[in-house]
C-alpha atoms as a PDB file:
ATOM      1  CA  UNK A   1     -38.801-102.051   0.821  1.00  0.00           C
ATOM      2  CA  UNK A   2     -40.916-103.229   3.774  1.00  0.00           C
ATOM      3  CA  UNK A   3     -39.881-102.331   6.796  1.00  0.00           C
ATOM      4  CA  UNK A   4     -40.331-105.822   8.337  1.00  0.00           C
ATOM      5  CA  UNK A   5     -37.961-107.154   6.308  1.00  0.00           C
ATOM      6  CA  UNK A   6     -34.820-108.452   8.200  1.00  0.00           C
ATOM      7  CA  UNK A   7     -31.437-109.245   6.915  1.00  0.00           C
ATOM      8  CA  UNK A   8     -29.947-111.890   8.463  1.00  0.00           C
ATOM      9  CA  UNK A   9     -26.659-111.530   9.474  1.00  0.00           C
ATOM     10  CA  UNK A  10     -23.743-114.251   8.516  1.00  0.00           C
ATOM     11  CA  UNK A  11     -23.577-114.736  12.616  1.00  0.00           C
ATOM     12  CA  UNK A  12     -26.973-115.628  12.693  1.00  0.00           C
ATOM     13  CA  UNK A  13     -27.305-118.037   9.291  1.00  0.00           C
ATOM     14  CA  UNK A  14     -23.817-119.842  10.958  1.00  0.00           C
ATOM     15  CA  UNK A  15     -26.002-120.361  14.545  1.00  0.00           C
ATOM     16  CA  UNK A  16     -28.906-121.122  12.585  1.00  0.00           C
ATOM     17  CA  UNK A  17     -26.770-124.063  10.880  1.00  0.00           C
ATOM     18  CA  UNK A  18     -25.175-125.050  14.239  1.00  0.00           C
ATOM     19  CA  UNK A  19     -28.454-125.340  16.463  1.00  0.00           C
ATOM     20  CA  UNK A  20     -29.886-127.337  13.196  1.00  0.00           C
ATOM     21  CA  UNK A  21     -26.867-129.719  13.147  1.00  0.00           C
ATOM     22  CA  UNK A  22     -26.487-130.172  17.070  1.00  0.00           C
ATOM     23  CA  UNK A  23     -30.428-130.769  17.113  1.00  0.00           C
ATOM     24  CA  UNK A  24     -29.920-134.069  14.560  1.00  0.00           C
ATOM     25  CA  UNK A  25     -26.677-135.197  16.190  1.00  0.00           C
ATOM     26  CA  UNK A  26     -28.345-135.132  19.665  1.00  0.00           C
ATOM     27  CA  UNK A  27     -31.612-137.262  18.242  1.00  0.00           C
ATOM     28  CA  UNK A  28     -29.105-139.565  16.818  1.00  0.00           C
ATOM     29  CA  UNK A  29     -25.481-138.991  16.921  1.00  0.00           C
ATOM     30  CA  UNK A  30     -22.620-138.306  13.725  1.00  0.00           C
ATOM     31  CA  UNK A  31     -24.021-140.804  11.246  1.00  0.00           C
ATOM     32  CA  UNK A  32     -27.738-139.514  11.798  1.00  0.00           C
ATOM     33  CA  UNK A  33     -27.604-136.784   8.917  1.00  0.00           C
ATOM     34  CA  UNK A  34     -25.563-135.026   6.087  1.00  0.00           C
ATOM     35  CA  UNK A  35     -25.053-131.590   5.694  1.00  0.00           C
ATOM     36  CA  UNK A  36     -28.379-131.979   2.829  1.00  0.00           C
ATOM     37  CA  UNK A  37     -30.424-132.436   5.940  1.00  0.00           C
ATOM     38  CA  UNK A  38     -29.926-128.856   7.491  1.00  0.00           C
ATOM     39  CA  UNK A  39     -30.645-127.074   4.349  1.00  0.00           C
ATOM     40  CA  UNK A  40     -34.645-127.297   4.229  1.00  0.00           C
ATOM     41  CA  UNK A  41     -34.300-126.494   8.573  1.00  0.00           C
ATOM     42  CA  UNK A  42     -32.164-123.869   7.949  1.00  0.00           C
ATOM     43  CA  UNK A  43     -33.471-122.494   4.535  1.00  0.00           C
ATOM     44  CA  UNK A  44     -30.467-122.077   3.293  1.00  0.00           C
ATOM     45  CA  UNK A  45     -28.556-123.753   0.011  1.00  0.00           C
ATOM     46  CA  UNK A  46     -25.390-126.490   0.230  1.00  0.00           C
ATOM     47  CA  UNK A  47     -23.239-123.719  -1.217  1.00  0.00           C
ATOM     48  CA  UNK A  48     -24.082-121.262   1.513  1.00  0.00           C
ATOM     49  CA  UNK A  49     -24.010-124.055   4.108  1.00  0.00           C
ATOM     50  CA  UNK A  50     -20.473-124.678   3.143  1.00  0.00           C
ATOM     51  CA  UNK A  51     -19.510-121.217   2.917  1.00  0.00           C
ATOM     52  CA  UNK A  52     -19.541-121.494   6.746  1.00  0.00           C
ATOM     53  CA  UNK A  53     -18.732-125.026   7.206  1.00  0.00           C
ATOM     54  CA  UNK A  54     -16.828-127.176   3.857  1.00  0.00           C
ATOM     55  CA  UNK A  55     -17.380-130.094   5.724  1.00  0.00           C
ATOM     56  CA  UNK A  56     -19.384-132.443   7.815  1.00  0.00           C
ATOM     57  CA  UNK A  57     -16.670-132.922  10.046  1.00  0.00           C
ATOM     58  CA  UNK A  58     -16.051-129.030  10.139  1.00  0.00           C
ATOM     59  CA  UNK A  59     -19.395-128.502  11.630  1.00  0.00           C
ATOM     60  CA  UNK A  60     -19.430-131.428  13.841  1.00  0.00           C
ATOM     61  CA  UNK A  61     -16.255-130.096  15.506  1.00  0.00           C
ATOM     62  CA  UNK A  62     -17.564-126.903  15.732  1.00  0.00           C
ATOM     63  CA  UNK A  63     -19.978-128.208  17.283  1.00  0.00           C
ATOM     64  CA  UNK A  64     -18.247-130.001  20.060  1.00  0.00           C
ATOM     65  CA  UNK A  65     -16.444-127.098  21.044  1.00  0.00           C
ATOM     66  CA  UNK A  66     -19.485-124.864  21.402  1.00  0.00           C
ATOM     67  CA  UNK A  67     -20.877-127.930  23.405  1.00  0.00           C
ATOM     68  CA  UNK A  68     -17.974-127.312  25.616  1.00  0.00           C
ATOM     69  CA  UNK A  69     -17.910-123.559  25.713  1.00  0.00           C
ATOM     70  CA  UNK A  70     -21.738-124.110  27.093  1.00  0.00           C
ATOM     71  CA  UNK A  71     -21.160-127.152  29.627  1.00  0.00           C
ATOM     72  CA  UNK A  72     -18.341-124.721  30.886  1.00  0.00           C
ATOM     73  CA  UNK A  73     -20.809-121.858  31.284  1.00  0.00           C
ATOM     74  CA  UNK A  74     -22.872-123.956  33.048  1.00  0.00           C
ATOM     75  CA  UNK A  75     -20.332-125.698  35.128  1.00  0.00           C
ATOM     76  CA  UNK A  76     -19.286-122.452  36.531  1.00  0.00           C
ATOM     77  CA  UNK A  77     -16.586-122.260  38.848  1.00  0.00           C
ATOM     78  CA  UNK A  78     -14.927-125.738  40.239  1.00  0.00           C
ATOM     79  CA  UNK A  79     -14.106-124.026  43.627  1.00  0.00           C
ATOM     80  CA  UNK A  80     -17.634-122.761  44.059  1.00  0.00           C
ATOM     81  CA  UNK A  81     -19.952-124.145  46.759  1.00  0.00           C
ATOM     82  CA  UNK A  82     -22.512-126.512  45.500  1.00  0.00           C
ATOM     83  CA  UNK A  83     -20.865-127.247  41.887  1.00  0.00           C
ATOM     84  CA  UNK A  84     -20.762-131.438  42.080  1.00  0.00           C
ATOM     85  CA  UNK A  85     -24.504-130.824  42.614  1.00  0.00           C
ATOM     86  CA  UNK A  86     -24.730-128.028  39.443  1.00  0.00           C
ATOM     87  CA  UNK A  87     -22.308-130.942  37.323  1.00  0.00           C
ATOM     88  CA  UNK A  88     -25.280-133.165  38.142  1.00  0.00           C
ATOM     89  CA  UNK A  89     -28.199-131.031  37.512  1.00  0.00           C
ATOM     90  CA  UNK A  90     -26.768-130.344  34.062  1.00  0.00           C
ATOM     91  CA  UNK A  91     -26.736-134.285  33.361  1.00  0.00           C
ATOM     92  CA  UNK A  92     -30.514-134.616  35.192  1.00  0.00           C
ATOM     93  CA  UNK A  93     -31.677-131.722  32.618  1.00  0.00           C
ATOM     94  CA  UNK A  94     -30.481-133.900  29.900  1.00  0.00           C
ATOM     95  CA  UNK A  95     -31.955-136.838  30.838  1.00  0.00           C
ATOM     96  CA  UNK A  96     -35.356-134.970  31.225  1.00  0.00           C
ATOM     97  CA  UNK A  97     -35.059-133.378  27.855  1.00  0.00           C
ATOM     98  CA  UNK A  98     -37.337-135.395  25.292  1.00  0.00           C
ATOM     99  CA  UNK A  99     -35.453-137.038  22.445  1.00  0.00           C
ATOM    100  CA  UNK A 100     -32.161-135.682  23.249  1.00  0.00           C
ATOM    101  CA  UNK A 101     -28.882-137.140  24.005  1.00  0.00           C
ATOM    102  CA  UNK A 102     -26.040-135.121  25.558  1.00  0.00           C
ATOM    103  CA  UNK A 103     -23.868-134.473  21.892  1.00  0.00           C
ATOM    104  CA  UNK A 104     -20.885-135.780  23.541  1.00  0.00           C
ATOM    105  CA  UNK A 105     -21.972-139.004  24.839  1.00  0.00           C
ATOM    106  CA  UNK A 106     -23.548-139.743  21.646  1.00  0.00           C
ATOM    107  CA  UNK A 107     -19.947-139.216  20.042  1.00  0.00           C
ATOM    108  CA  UNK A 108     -18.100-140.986  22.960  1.00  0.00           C
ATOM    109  CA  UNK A 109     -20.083-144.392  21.467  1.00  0.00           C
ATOM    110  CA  UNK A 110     -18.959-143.682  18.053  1.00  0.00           C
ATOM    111  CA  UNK A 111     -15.568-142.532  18.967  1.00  0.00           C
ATOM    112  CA  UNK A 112     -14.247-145.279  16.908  1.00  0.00           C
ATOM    113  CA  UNK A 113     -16.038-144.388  13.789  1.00  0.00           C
ATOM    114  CA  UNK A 114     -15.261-140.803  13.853  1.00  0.00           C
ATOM    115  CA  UNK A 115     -13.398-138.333  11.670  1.00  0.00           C
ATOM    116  CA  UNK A 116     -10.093-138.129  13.490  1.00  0.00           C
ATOM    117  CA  UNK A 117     -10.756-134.156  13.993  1.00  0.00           C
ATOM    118  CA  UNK A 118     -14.358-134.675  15.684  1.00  0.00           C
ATOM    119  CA  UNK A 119     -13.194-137.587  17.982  1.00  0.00           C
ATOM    120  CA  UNK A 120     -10.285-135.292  18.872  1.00  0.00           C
ATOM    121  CA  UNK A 121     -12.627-132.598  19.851  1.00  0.00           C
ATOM    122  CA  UNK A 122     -14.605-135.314  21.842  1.00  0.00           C
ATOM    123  CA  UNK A 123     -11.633-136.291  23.698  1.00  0.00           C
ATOM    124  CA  UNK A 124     -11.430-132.795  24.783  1.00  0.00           C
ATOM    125  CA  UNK A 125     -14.673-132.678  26.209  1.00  0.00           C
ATOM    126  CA  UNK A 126     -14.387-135.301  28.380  1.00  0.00           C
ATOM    127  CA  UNK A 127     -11.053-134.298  29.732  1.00  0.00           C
ATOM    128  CA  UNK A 128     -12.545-130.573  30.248  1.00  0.00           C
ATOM    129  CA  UNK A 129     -15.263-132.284  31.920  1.00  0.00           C
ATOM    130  CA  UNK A 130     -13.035-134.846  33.700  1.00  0.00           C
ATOM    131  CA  UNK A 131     -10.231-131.620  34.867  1.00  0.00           C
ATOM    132  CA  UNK A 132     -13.697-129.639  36.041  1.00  0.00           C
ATOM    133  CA  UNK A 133     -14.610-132.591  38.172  1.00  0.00           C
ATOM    134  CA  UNK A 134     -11.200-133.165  39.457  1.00  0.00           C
ATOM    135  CA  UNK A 135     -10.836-129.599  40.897  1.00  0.00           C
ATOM    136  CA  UNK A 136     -14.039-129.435  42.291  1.00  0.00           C
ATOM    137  CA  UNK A 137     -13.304-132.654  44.037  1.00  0.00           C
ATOM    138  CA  UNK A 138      -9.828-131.117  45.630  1.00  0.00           C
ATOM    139  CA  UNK A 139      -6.457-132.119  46.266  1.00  0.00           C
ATOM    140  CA  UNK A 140      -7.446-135.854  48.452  1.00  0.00           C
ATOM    141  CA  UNK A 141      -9.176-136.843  45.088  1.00  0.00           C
ATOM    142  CA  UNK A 142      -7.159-138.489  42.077  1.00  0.00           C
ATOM    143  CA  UNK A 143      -7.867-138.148  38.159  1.00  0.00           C
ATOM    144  CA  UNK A 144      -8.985-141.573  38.284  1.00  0.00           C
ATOM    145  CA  UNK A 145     -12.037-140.749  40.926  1.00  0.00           C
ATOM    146  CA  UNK A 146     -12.964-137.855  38.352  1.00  0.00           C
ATOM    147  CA  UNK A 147     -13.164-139.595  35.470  1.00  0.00           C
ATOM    148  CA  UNK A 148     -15.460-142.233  37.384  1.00  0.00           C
ATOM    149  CA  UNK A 149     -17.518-139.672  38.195  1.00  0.00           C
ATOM    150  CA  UNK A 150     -18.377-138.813  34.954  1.00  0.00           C
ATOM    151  CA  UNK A 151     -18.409-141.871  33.728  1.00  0.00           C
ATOM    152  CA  UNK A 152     -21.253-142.531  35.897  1.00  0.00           C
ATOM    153  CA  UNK A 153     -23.237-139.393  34.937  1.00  0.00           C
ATOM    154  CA  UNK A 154     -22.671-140.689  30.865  1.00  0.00           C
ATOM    155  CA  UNK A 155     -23.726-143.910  31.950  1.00  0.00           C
ATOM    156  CA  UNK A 156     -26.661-143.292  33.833  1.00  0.00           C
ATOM    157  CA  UNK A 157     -27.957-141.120  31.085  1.00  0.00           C
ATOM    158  CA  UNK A 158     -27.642-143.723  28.406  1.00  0.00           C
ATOM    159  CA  UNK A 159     -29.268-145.862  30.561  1.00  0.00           C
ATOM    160  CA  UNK A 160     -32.404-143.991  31.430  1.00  0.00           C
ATOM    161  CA  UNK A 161     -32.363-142.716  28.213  1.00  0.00           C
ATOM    162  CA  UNK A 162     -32.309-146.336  26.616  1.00  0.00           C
ATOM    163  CA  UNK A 163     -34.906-147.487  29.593  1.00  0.00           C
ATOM    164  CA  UNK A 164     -37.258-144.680  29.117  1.00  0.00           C
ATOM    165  CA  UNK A 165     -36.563-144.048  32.630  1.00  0.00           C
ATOM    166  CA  UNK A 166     -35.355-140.620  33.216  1.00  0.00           C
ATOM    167  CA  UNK A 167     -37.123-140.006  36.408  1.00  0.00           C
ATOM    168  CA  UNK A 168     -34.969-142.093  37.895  1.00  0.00           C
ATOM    169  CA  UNK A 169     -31.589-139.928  37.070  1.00  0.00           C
ATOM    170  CA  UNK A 170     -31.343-138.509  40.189  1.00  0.00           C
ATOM    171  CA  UNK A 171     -32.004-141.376  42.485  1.00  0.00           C
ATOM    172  CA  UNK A 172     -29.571-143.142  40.831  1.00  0.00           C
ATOM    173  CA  UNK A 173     -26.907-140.568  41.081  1.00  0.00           C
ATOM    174  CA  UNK A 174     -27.211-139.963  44.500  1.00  0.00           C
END
């Protein structure tokens, strides 16, 4: 046996299949591919693909709560000087990022149309996001201001996204 040969471990194949999936979501949301898709990206067959994930809606829950896991990493600490401006420069790098959507705005649009279990998951991001927001704001700041927040940053990004604007982001922000 060669020694450049590399077993890939099941942690690896099931990251593989995640980046994969989260790649087609973000160019074009839940309806944009079928578990088929990832199998010539990922090199893997259906059956293996399912040993990890039975279902479509399996994976694209899994996939909003590693989306969430990550924006959290990100997001850091609430209390932490300069976070509002980190929460933004997370939302600026997405609307830089070529032919990318943030995951969970593209699944806030098709909320309606989702698998109960993924728009569930959804839900949960935006009121992780939304609690974030509303602790780094402080006490003199309701839920209400929060969620307007973000609902400005979402927004904005599917606007210069849909403008082909995203040097603007920032100015428009601020």
């Amino acid at each position: 046996m060669s020694g450049n040969v590399h077993a890939i471990s099941r942690e690896e194949e099931k990251s593989r299949i995640l980046d994969v999936a989260e790649r087609f979501a973000r160019h074009g949301g839940y309806f944009s591919f079928d578990l088929a898709d990832i199998e010539p990206e990922t090199g893997l067959t259906s059956a293996e693909i399912r040993s990890y994930f039975k279902s479509k809606q399996e994976l694209a829950t899994a996939l909003v709560y590693g989306y969430i896991a990550d924006v959290e990493k990100a997001l850091g600490d609430p209390r932490d000087t300069g976070s509002m401006e980190r929460l933004v420069a997370i939302w600026s790098e997405a609307a830089q990022s070529h032919n990318q959507m943030c995951l969970c705005s593209l699944y806030g649009a098709e909320i309606a149309a989702l698998p109960e279990e993924v728009a569930k998951a959804t839900q949960g991001y935006y009121s992780t996001v939304s609690d974030w927001i509303h602790r780094a704001l402080g006490c003199p700041h309701d839920e209400v201001h929060a969620e307007a927040i973000l609902a400005s940053l979402c927004g904005t990004l599917i606007t210069v996204k849909s403008m082909n604007r995203a040097e603007t982001f920032d100015a428009i922000i601020w």
